[in-house]
PDB file of N, CA and C in Angstrom:
ATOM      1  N   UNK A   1     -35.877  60.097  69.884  1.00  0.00           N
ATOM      2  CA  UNK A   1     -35.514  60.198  71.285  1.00  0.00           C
ATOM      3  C   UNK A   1     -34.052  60.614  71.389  1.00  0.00           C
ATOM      4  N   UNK A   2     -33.788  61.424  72.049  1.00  0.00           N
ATOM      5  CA  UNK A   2     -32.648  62.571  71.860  1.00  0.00           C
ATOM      6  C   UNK A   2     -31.704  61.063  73.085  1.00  0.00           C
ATOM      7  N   UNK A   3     -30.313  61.050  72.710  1.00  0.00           N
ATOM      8  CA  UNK A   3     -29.734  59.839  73.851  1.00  0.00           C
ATOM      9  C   UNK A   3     -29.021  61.299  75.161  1.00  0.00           C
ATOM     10  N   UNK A   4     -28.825  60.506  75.972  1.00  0.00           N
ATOM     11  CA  UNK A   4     -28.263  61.076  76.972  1.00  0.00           C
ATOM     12  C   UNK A   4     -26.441  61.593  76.759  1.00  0.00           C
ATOM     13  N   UNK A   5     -26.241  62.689  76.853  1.00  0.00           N
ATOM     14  CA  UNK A   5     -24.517  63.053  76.573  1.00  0.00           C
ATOM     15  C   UNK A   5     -23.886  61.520  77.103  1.00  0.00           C
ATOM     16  N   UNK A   6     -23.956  61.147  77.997  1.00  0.00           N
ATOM     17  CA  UNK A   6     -22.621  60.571  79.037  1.00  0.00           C
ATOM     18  C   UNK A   6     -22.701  59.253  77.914  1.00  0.00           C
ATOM     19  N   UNK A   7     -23.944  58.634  77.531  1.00  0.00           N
ATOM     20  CA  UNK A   7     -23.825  57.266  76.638  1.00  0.00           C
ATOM     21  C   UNK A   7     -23.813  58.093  75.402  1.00  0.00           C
ATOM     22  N   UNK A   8     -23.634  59.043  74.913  1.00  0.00           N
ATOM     23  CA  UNK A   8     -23.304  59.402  73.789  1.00  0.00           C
ATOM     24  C   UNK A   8     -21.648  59.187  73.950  1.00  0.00           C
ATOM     25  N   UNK A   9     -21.543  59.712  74.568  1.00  0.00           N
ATOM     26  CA  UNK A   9     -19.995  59.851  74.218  1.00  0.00           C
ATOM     27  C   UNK A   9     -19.177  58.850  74.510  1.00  0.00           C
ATOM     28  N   UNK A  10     -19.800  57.701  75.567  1.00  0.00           N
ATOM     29  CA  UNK A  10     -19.240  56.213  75.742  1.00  0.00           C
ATOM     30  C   UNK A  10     -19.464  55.558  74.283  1.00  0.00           C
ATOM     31  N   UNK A  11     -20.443  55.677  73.633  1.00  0.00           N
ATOM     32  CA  UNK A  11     -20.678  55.044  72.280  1.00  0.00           C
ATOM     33  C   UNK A  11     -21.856  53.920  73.177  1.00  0.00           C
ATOM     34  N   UNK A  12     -22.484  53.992  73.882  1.00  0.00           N
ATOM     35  CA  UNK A  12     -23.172  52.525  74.797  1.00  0.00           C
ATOM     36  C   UNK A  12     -24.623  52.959  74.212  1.00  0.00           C
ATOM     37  N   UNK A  13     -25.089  51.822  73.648  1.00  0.00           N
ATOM     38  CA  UNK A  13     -26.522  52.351  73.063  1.00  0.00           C
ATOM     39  C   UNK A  13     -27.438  52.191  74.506  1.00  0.00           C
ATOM     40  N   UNK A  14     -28.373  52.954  74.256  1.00  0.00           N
ATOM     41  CA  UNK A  14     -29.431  53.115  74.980  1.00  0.00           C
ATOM     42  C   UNK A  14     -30.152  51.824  75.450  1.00  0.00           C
ATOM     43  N   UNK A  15     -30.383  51.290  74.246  1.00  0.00           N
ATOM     44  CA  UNK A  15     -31.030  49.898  74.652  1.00  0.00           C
ATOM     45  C   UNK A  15     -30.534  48.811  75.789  1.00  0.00           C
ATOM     46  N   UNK A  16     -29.107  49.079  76.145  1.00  0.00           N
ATOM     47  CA  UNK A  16     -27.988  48.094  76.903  1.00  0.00           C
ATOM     48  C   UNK A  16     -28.564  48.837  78.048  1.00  0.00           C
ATOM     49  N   UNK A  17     -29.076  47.504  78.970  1.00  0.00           N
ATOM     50  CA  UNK A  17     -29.364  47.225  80.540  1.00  0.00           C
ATOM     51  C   UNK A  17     -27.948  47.975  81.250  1.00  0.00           C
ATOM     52  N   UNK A  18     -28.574  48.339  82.221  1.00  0.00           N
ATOM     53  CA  UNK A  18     -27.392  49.100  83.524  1.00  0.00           C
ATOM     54  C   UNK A  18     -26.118  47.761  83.054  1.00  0.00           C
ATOM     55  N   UNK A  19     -27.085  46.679  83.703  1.00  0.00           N
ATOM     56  CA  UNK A  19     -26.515  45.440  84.633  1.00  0.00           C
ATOM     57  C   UNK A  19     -25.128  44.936  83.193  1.00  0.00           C
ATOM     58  N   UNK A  20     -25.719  44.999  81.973  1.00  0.00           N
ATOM     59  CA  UNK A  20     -24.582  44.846  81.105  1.00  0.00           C
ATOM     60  C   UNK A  20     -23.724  45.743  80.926  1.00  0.00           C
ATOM     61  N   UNK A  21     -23.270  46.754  81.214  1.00  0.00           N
ATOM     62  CA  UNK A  21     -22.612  47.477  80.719  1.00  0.00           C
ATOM     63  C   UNK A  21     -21.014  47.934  81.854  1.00  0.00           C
ATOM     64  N   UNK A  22     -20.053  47.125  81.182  1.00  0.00           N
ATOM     65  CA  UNK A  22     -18.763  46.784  81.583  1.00  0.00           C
ATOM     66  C   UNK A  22     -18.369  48.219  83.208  1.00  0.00           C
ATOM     67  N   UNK A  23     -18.591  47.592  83.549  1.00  0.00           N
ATOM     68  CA  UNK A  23     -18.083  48.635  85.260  1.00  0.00           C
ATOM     69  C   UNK A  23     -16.577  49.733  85.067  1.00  0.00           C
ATOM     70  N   UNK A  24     -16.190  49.139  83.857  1.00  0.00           N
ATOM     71  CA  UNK A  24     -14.532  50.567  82.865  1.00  0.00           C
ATOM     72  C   UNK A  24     -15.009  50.584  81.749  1.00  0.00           C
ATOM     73  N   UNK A  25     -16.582  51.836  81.765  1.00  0.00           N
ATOM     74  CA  UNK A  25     -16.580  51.475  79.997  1.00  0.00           C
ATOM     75  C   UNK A  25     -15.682  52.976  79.715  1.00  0.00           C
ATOM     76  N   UNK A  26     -14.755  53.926  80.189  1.00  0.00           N
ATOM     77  CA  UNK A  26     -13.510  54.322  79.415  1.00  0.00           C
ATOM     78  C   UNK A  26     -12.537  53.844  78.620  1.00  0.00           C
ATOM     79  N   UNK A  27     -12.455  52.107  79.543  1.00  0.00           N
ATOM     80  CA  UNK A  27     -11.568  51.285  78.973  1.00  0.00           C
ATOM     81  C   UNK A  27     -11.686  50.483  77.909  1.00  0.00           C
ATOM     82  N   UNK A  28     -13.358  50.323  77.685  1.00  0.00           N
ATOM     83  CA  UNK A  28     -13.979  49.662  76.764  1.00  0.00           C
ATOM     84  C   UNK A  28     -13.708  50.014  75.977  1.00  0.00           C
ATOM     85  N   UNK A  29     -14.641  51.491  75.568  1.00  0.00           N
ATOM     86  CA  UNK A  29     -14.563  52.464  74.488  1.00  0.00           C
ATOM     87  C   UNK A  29     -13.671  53.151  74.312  1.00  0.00           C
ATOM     88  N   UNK A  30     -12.368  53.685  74.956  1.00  0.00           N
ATOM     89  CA  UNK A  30     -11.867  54.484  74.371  1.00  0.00           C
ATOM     90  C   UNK A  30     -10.432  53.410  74.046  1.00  0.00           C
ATOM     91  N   UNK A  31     -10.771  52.878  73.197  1.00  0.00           N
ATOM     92  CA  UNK A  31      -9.649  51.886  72.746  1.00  0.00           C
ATOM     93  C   UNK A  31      -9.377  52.061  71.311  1.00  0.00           C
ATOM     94  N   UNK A  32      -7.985  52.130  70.459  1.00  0.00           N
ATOM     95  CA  UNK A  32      -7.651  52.459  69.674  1.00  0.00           C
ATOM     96  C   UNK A  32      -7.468  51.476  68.110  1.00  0.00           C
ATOM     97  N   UNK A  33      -7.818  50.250  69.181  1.00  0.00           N
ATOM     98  CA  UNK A  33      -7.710  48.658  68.558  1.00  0.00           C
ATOM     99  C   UNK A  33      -9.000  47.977  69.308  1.00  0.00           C
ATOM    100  N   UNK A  34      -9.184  46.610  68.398  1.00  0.00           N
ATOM    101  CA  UNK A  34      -9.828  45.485  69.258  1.00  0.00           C
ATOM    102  C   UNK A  34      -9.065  44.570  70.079  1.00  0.00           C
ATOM    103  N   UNK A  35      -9.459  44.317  71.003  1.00  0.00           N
ATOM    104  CA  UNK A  35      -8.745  43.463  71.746  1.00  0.00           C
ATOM    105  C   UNK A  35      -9.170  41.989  71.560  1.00  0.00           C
ATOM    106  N   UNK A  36      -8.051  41.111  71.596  1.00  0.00           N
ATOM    107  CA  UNK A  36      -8.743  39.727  71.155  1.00  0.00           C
ATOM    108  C   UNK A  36      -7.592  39.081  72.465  1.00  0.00           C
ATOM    109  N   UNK A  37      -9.009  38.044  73.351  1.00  0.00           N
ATOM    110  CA  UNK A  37      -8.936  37.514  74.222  1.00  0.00           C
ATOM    111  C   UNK A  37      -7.683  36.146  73.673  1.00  0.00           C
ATOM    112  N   UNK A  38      -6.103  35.796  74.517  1.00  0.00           N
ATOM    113  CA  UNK A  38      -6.096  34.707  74.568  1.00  0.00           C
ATOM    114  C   UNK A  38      -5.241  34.343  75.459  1.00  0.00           C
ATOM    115  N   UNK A  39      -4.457  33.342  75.751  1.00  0.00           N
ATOM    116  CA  UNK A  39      -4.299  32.754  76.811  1.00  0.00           C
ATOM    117  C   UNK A  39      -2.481  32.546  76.584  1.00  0.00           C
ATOM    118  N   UNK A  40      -1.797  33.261  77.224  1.00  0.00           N
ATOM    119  CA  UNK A  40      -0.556  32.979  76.697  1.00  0.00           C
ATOM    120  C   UNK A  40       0.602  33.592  78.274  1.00  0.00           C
ATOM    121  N   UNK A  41       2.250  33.279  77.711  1.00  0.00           N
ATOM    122  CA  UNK A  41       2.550  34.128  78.633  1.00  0.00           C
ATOM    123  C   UNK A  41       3.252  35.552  78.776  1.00  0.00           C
ATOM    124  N   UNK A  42       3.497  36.745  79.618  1.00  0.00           N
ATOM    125  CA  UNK A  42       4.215  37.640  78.858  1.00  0.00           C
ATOM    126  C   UNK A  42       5.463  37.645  79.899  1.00  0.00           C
ATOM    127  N   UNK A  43       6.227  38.079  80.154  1.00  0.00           N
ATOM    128  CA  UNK A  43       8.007  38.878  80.930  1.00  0.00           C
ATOM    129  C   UNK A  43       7.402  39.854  81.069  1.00  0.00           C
ATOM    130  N   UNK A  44       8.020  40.473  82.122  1.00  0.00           N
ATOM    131  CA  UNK A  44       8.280  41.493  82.575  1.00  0.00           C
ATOM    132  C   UNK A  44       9.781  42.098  83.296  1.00  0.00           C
ATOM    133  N   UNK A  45      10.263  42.848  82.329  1.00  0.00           N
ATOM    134  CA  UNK A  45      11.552  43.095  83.056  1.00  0.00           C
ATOM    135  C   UNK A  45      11.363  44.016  84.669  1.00  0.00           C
ATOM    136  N   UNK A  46      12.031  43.905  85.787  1.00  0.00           N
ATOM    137  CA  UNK A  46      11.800  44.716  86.910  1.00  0.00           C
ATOM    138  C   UNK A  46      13.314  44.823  87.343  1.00  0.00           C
ATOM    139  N   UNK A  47      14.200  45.958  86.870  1.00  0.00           N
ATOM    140  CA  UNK A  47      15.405  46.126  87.060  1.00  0.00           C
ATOM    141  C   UNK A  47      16.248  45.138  86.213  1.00  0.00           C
ATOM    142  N   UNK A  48      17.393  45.100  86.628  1.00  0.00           N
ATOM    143  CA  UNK A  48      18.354  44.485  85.394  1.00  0.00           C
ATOM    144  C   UNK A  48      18.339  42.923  85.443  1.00  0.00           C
ATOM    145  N   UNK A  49      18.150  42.549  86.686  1.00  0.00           N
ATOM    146  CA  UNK A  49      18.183  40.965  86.652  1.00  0.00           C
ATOM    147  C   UNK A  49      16.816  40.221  87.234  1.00  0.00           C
ATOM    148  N   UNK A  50      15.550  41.348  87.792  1.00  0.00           N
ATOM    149  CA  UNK A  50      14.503  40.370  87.698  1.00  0.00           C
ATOM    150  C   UNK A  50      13.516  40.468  86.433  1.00  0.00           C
ATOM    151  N   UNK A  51      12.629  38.872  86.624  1.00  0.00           N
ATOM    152  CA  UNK A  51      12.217  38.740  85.110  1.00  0.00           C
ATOM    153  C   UNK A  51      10.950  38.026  85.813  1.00  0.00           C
ATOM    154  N   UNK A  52       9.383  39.125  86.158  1.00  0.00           N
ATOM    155  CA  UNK A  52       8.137  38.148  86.506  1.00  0.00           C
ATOM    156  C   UNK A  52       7.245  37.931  85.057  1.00  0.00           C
ATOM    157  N   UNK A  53       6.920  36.816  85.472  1.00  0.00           N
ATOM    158  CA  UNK A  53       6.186  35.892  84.330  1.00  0.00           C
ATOM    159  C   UNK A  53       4.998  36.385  84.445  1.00  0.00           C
ATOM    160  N   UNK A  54       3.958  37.093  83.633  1.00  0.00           N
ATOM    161  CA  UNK A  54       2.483  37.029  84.008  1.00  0.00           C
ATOM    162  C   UNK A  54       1.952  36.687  83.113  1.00  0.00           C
ATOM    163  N   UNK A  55       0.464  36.399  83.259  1.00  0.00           N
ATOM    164  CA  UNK A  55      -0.673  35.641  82.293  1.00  0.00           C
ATOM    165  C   UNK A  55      -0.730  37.056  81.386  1.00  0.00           C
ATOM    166  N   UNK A  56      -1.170  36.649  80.035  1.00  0.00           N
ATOM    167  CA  UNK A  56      -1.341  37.519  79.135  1.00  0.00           C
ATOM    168  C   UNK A  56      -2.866  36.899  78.785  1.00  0.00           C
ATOM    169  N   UNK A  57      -3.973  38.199  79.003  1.00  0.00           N
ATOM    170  CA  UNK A  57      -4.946  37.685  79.055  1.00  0.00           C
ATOM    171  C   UNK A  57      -5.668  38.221  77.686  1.00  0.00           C
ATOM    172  N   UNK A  58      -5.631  39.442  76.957  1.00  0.00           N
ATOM    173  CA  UNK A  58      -5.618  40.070  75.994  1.00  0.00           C
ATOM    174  C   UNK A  58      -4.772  40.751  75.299  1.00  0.00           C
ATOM    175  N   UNK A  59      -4.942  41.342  73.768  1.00  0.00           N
ATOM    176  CA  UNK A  59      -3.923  41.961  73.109  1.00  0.00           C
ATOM    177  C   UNK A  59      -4.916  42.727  72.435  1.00  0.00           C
ATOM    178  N   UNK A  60      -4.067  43.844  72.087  1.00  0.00           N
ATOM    179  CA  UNK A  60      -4.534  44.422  70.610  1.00  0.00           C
ATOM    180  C   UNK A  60      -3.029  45.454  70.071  1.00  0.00           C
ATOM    181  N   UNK A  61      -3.615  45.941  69.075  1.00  0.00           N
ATOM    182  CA  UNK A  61      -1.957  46.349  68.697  1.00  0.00           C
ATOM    183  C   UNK A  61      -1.536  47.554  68.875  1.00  0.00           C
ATOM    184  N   UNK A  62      -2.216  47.934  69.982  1.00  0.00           N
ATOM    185  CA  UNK A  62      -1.868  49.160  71.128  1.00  0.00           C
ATOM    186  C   UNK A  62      -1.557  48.732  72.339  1.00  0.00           C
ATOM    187  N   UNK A  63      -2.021  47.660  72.857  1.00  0.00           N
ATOM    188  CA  UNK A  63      -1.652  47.145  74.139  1.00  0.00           C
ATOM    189  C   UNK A  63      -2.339  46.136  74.271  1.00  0.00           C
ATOM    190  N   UNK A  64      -2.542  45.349  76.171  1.00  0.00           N
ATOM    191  CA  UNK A  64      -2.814  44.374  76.507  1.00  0.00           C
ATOM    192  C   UNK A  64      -3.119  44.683  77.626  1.00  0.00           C
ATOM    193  N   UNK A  65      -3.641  43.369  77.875  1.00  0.00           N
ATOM    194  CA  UNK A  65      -3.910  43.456  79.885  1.00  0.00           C
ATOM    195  C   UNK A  65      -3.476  42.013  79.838  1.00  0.00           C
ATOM    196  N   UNK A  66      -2.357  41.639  81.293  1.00  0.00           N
ATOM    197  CA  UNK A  66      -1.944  40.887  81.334  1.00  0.00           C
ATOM    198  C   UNK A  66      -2.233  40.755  82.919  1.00  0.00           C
ATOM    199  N   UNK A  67      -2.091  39.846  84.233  1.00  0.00           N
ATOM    200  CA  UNK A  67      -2.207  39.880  85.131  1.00  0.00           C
ATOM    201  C   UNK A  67      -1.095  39.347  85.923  1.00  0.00           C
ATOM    202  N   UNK A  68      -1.004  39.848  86.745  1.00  0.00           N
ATOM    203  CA  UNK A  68       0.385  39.832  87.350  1.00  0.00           C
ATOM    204  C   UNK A  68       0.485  39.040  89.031  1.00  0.00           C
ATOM    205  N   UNK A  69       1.678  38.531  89.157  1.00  0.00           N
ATOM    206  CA  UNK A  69       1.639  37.456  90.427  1.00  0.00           C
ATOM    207  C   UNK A  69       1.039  38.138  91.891  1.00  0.00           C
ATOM    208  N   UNK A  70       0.464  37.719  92.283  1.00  0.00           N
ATOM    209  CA  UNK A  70       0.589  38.078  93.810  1.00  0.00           C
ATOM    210  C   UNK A  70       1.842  38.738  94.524  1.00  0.00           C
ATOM    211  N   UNK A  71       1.630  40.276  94.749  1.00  0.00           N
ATOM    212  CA  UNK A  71       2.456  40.975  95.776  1.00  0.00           C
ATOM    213  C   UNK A  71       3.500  41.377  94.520  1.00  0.00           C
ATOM    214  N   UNK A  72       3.506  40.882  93.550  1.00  0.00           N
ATOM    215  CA  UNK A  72       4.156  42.275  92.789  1.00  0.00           C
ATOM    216  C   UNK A  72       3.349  43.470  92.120  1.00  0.00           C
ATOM    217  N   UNK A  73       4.076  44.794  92.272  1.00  0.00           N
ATOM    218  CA  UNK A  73       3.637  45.622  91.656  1.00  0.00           C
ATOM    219  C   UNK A  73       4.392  46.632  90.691  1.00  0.00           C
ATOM    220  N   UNK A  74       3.963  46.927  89.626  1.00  0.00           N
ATOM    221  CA  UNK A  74       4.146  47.153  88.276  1.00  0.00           C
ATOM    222  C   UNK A  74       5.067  49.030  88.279  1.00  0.00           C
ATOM    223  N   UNK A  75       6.157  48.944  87.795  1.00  0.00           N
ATOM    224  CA  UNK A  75       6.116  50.819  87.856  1.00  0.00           C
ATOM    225  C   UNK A  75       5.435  51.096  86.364  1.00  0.00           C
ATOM    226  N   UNK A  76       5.495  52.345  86.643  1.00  0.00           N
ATOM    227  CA  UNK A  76       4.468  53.292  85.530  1.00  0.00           C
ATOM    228  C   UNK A  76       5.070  52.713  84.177  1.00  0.00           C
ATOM    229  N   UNK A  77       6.425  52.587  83.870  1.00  0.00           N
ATOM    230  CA  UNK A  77       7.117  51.923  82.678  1.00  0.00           C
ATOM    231  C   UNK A  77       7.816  50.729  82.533  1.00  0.00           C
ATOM    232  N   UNK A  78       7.771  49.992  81.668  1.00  0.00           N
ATOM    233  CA  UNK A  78       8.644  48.650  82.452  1.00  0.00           C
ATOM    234  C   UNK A  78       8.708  47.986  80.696  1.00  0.00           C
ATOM    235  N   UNK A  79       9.745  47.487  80.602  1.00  0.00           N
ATOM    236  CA  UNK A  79       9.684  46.585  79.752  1.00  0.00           C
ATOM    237  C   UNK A  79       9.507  45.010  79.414  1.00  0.00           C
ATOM    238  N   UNK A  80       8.121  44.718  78.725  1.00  0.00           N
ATOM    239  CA  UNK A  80       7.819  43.532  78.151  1.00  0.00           C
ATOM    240  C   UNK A  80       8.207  42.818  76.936  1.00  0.00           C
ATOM    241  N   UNK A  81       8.075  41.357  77.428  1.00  0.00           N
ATOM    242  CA  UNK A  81       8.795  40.488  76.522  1.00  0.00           C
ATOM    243  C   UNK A  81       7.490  39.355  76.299  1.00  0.00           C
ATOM    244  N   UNK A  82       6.826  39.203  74.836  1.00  0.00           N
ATOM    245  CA  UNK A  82       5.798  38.337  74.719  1.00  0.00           C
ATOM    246  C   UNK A  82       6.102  37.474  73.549  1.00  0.00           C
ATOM    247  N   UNK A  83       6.051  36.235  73.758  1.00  0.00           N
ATOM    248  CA  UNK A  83       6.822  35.117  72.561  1.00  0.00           C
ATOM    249  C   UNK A  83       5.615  35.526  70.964  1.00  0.00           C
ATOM    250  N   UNK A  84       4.877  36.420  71.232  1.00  0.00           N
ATOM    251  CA  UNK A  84       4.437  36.589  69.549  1.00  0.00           C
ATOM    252  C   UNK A  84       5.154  37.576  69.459  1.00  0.00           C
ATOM    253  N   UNK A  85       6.125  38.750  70.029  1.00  0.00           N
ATOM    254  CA  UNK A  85       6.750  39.722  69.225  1.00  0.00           C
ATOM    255  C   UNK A  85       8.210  39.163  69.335  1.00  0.00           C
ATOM    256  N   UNK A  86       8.944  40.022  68.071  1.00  0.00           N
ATOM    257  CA  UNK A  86      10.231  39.674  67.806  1.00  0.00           C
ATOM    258  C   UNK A  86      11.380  40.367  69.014  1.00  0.00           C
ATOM    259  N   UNK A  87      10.918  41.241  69.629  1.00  0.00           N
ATOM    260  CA  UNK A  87      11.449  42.444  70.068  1.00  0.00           C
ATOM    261  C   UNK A  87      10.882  42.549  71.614  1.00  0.00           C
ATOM    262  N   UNK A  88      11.524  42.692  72.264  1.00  0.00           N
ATOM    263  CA  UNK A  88      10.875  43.560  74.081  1.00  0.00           C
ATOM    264  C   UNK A  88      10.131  44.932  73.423  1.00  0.00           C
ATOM    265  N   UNK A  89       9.058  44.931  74.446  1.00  0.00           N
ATOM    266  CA  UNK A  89       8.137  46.319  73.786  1.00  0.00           C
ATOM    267  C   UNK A  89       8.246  47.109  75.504  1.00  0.00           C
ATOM    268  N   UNK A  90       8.338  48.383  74.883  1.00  0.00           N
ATOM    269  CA  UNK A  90       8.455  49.350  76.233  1.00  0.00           C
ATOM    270  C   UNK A  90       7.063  49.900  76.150  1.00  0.00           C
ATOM    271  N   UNK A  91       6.348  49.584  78.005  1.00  0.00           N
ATOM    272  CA  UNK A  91       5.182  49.685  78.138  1.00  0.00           C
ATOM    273  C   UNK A  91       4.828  50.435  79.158  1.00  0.00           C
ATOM    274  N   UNK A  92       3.796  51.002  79.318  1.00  0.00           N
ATOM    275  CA  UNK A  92       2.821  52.094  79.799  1.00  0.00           C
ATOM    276  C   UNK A  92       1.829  51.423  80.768  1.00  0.00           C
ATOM    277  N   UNK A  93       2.151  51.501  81.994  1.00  0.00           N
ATOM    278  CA  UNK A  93       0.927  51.230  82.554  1.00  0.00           C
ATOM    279  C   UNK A  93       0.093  51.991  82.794  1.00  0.00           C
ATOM    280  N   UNK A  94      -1.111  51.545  82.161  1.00  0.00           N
ATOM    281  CA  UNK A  94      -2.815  52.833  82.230  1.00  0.00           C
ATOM    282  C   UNK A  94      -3.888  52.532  83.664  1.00  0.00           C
ATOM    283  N   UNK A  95      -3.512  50.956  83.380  1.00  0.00           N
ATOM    284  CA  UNK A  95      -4.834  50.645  84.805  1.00  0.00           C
ATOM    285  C   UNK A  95      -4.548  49.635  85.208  1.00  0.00           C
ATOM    286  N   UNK A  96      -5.065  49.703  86.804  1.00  0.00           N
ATOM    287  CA  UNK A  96      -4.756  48.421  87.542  1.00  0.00           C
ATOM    288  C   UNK A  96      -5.938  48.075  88.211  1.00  0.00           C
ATOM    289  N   UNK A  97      -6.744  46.871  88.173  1.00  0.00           N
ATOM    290  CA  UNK A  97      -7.805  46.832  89.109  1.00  0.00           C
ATOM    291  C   UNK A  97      -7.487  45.190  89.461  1.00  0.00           C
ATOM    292  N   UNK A  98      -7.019  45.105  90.948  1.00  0.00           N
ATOM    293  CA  UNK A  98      -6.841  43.303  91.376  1.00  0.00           C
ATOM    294  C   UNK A  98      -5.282  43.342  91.198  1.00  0.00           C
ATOM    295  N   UNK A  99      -5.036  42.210  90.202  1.00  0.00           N
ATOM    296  CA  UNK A  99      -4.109  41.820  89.646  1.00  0.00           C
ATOM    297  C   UNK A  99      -3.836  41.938  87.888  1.00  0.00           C
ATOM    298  N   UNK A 100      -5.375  42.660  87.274  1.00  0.00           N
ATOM    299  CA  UNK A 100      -5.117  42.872  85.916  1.00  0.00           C
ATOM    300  C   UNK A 100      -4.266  44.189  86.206  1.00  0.00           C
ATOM    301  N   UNK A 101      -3.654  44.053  85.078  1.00  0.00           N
ATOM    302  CA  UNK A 101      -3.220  45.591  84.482  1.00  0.00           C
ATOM    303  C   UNK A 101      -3.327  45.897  83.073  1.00  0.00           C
ATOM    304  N   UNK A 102      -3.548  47.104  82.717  1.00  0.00           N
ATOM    305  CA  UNK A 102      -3.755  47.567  81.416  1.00  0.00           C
ATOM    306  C   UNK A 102      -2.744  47.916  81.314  1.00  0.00           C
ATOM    307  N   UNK A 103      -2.192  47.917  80.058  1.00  0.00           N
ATOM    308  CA  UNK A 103      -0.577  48.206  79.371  1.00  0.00           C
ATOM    309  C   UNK A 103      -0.852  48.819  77.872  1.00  0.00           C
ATOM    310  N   UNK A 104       0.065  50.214  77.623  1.00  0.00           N
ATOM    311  CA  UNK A 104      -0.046  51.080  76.604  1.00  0.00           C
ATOM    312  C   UNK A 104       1.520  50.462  75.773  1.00  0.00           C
ATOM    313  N   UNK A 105       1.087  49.868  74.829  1.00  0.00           N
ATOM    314  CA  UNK A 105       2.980  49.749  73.955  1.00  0.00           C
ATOM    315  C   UNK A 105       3.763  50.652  73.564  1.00  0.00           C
ATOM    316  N   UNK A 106       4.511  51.298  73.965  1.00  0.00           N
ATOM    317  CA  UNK A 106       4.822  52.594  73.245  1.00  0.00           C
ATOM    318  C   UNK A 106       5.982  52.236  71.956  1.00  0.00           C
ATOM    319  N   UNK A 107       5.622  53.157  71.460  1.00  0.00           N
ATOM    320  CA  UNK A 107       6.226  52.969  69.685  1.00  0.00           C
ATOM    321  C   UNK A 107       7.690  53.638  70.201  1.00  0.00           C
ATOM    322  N   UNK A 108       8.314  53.778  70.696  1.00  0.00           N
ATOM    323  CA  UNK A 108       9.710  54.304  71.029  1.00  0.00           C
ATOM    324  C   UNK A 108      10.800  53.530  71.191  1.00  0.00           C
TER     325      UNK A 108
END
C-alpha cells in the first residue's frame, strides 16, 4: 500500500488515528534533537535591566519550549539564562501558540 506524500514526509505512520496525531506535527517531526519533558525554570533577558522568569517545560540540545507569564511577549531574539547551562544562550523564537513558545539556541 503505497502511503500518502503529506504522512510520508511528516514521518506519521499510516496506522496513527487522525485524533492522535499532534495538531504541529512540523514541530514534532522536523526536530533536530529529542526533546525531554521537565519541569524547571528559565530567564529571559528583555532589554538591559528586565529579567522574566518562565516555566521551562522541555529541552533538547537545539532548543526548548518554555512558557511565558501572562501579557508578556517575546521578540524574535532574546537572550536566555537556564540553571543547567553554564552560559546565557542567544535564542530564536520559532513558535508561539498561548503562552508556549518554541525557542531555536543559536550556536553564536
Amino acid at each position: 500500500m503505497a502511503q500518502h506524500p503529506t504522512h510520508d514526509r511528516l514521518a506519521i505512520p499510516m496506522t496513527q488515528q487522525r485524533s492522535q496525531i499532534n495538531h504541529q506535527p512540523f514541530l514534532q517531526y522536523n526536530r533536530r534533537g529529542q526533546r525531554i519533558r521537565v519541569e524547571g525554570k528559565a530567564y529571559v533577558r528583555l532589554g538591559l535591566f528586565k529579567r522574566v522568569e518562565c516555566e521551562l517545560r522541555d529541552i533538547s540540545p537545539g532548543g526548548a519550549r518554555i512558557c511565558v507569564p501572562e501579557g508578556i511577549a517575546l521578540p524574535d531574539q532574546f537572550v536566555m539564562t537556564l540553571p543547567q547551562f553554564k552560559y546565557p544562550r542567544t535564542c530564536m523564537k520559532r513558535w508561539e501558540s498561548g503562552r508556549d513558545v518554541g525557542v531555536e539556541f543559536r550556536m553564536d
